[in-house]
Protein backbone atom coordinates (compact mmCIF):
# COMPACT_ATOMS: atom_id res chain seq x y z
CA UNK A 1 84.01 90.75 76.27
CA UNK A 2 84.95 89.28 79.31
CA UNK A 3 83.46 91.72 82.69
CA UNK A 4 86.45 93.57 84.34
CA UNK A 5 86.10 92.99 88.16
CA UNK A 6 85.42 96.41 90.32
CA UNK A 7 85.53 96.44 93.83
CA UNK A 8 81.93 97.72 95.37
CA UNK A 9 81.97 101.38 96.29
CA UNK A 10 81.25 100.87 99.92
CA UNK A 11 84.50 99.10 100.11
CA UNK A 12 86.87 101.92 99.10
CA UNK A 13 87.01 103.50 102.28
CA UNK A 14 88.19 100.44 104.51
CA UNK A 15 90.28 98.48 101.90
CA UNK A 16 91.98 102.45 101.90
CA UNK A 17 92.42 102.35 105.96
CA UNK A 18 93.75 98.17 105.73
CA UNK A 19 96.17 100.05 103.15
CA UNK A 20 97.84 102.43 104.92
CA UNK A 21 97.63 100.07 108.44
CA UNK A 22 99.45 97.64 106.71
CA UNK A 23 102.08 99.84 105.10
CA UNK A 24 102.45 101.28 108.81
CA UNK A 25 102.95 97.89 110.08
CA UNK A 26 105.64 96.80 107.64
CA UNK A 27 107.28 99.87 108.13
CA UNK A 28 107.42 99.53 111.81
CA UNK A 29 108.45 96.25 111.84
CA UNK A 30 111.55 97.25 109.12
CA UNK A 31 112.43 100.01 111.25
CA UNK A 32 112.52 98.16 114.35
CA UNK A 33 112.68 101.11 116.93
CA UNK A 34 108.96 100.92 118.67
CA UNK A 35 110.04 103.36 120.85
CA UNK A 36 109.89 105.74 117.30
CA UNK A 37 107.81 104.05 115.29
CA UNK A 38 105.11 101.45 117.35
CA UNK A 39 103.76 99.30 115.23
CA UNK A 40 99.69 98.77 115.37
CA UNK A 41 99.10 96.32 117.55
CA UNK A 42 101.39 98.29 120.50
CA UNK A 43 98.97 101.68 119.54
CA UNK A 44 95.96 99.20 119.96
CA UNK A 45 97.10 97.62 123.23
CA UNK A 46 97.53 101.31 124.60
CA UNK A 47 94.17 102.78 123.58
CA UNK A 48 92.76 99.47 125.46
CA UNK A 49 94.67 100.89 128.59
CA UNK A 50 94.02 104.31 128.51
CA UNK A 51 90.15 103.47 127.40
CA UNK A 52 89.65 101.42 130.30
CA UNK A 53 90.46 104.67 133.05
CA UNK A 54 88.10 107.14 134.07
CA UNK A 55 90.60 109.65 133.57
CA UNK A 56 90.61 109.12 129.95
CA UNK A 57 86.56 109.82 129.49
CA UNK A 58 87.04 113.39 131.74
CA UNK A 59 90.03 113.88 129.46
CA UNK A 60 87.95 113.47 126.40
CA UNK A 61 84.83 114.92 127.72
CA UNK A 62 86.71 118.23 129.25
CA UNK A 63 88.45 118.68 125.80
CA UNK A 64 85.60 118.54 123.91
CA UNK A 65 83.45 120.89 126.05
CA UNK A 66 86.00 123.69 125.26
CA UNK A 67 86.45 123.45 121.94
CA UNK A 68 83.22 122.40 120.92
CA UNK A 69 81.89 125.23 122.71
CA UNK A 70 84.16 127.72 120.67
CA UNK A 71 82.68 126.33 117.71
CA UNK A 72 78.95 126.93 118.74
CA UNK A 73 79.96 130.47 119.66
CA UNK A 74 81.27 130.58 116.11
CA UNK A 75 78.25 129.64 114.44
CA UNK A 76 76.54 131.91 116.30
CA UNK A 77 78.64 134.79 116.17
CA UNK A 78 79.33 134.45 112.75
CA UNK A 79 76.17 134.22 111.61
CA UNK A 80 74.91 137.34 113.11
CA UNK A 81 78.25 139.18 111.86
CA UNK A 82 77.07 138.14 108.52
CA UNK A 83 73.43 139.43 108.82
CA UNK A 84 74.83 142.79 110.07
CA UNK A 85 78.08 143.20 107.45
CA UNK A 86 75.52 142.42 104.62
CA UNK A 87 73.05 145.10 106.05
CA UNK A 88 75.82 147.71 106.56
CA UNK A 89 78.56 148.35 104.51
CA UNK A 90 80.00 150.27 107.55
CA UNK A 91 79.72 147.31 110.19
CA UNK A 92 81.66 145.18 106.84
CA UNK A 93 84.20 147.33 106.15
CA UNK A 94 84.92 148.07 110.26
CA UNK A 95 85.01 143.75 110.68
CA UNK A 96 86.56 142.57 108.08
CA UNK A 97 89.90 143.71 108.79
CA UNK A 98 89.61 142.03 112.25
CA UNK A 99 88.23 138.79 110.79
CA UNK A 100 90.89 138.53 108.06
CA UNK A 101 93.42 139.34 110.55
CA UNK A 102 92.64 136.08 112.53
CA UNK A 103 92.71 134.31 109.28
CA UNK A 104 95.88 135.10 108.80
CA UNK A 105 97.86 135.20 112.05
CA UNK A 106 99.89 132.09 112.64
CA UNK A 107 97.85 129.84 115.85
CA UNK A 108 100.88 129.55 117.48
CA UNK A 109 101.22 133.14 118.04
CA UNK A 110 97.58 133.51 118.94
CA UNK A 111 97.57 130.71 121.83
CA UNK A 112 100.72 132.27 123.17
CA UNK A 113 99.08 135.95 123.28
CA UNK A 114 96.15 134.80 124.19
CA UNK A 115 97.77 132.46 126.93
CA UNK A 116 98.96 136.03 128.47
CA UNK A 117 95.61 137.34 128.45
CA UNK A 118 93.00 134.78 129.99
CA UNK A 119 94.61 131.46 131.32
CA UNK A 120 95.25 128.26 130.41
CA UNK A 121 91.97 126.84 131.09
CA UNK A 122 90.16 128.85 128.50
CA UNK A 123 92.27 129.28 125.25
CA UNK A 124 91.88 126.13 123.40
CA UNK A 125 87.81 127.35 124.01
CA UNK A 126 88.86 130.88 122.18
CA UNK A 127 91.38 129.60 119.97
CA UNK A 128 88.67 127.27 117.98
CA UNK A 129 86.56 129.70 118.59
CA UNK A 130 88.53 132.92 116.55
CA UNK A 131 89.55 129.88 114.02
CA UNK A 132 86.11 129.23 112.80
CA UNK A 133 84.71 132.57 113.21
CA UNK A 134 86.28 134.06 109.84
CA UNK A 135 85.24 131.05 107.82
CA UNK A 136 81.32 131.14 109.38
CA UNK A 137 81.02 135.01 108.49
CA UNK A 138 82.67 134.86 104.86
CA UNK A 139 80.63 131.58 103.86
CA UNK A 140 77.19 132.89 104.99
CA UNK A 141 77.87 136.51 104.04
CA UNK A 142 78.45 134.94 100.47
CA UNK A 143 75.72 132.78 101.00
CA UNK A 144 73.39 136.00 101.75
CA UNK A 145 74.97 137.97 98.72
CA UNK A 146 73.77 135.01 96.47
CA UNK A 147 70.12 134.92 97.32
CA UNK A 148 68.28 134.80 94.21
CA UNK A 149 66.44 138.85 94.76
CA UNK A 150 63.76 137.72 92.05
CA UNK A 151 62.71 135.61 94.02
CA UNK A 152 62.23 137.80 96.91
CA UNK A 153 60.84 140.49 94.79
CA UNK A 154 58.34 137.65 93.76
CA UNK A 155 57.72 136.82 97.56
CA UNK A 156 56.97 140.40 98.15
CA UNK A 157 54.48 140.54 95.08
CA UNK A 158 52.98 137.66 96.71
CA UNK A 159 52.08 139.16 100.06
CA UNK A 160 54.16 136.19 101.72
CA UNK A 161 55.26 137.07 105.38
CA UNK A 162 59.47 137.95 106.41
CA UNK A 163 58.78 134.34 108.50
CA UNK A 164 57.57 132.55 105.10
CA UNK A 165 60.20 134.39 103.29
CA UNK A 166 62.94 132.83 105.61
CA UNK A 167 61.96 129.50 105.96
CA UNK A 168 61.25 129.50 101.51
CA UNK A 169 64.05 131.35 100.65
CA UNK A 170 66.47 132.78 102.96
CA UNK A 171 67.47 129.34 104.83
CA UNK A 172 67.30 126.84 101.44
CA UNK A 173 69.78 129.67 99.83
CA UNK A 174 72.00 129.80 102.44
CA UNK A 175 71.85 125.99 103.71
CA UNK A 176 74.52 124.63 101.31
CA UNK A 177 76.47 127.97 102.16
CA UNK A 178 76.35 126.81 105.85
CA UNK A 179 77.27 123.64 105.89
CA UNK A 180 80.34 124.25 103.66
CA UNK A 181 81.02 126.66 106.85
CA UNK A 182 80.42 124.25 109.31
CA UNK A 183 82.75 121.35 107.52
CA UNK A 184 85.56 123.55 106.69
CA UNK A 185 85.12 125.44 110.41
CA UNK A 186 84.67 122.07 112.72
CA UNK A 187 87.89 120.51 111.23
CA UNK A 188 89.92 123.69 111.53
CA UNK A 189 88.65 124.75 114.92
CA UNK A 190 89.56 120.92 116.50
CA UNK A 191 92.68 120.90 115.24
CA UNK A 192 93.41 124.22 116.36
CA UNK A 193 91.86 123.81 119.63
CA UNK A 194 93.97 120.06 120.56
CA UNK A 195 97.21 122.68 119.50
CA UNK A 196 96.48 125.24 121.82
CA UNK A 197 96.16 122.42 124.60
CA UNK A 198 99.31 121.04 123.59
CA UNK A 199 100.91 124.35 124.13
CA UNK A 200 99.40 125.63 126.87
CA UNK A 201 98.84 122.19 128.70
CA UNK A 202 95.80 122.90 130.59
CA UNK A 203 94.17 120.31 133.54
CA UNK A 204 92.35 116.95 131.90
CA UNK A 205 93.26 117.55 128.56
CA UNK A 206 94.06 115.75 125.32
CA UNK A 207 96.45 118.08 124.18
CA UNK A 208 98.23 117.94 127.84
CA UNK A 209 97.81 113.80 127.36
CA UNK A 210 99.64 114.40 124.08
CA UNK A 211 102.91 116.74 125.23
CA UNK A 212 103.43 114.00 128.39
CA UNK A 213 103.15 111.29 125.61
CA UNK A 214 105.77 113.32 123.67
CA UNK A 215 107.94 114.46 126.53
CA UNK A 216 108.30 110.94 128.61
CA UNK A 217 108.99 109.22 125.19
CA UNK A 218 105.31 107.25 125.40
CA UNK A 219 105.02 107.02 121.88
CA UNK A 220 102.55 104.30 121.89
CA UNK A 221 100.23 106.75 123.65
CA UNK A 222 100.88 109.31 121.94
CA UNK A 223 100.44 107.06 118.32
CA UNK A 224 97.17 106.18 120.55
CA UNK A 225 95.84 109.48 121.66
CA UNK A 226 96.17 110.90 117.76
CA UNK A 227 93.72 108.60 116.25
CA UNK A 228 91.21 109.74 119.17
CA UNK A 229 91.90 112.84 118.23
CA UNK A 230 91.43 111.78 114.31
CA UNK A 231 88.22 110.09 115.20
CA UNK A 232 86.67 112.58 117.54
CA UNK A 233 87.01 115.15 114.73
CA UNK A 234 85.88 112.87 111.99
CA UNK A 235 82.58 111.74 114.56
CA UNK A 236 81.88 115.16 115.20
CA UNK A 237 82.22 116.97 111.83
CA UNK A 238 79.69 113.49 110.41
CA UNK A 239 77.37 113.70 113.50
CA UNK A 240 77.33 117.60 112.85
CA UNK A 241 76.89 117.30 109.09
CA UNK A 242 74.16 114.74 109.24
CA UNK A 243 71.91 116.82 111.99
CA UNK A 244 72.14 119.22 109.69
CA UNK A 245 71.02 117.44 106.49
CA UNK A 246 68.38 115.94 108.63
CA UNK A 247 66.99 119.04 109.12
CA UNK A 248 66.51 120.04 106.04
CA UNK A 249 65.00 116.85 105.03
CA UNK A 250 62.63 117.30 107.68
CA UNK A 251 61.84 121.22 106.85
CA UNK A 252 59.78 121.65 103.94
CA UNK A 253 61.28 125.03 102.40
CA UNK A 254 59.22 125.36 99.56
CA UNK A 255 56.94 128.11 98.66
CA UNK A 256 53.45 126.54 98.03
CA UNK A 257 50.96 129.23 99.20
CA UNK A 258 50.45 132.41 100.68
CA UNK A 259 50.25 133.18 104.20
């Protein structure tokens, strides 16, 4: 039988972007309004302008300072909520409301409250930050809830130490836990973070870059200032995804012997 051709696997992903470029291009040329649809080449030719400023790097940087920062505090925060809500079924049940709660409310009405409250300057920083925060806590809380107990009750039986018993059992039980957290809570929290700048337009800002593009009809910057904001959240959720993996490559979480 003759061998069907397949394409090699690596090759999916950019044959997929030369895809939907080219449809973009055809349709842009069809349409023949740049001002409403640019095609690629004008998007191109206005990242190569904007790049090329120093204004666009404290732009970029400034943005992600603030949001990135939210997210750390998430991680952080939500981690120890998690500890304490799984120790205390008071501390869960007085949280959880409050946690959902952000789940729930619409961001727009958040970064508009929350404009009221604190500034421009710092609610994109907040607004990633109360965006990841519910999805950190309920992924490691279930991540603590499904730590295998026989094998703690065979850690205790062993004489191993709490420290032994964290870096054997605690952290490879929760790992896979955590970085389902950190994948679904990056992408969320950027997104939501670039909205509330939109919004609330603070100084040296990609979401401020982005309403100017909008409002003075610049829509090859704007086309342009989208995929850095596609990119920056693809680079960081990868570059966060693969320090993390890396880590546990390089821990050895095994039980082998007692302290």
């Amino acid at each position: 039988m003759k061998k069907v051709f397949s394409w090699p696997k690596w090759s999916y992903l950019p044959l997929a972007i030369l895809f939907w470029i080219g449809l973009w291009w055809i349709l842009s040329v069809a349409f023949g309004k740049p001002l409403l649809l640019p095609t690629p080449p004008a998007v191109v030719q206005a990242l190569g302008r904007m790049i090329s400023t120093g204004s666009f790097w404290i732009t970029v940087g400034l943005s992600l300072v603030r949001i990135l920062l939210g997210i750390l505090l998430a991680l952080m925060a939500g981690v120890l909520l998690a500890v304490l809500t799984v120790k205390s079924a008071l501390l869960h049940h007085l949280f959880s409301p409050v946690l959902m709660l952000f789940k729930a409310t619409p961001v727009a009405s958040v970064i508009f409250l929350v404009l009221l409250w604190i500034g421009r300057d710092g609610v994109p920083l907040f607004i990633a930050f109360i965006m990841a925060l519910p999805i950190v806590w309920s992924n490691v809380r279930e991540g603590l809830l499904q730590t295998d107990r026989r094998l703690l009750e065979m850690a205790e039986l062993f004489g191993l130490s709490k420290r032994k018993q964290l870096t054997a059992i605690h952290i490879p039980s929760l790992f896979p836990y955590f970085l389902a957290a950190c994948r679904s809570a990056i992408a969320l929290a950027w997104k939501a973070g670039i909205a509330a700048e939109v919004l609330c337009t603070p100084k040296n800002s990609i979401g401020r870059a982005i309403y100017e593009g909008k409002q003075y009809l610049l829509t090859d910057e704007l086309f342009a200032w989208t995929l850095i904001v596609v990119l920056i959240s693809a680079g960081v959720e990868w570059g966060a995804l693969a320090l993390l993996k890396k880590a546990q490559q390089s821990k050895k979480w095994e039980v082998k012997n007692r302290d």
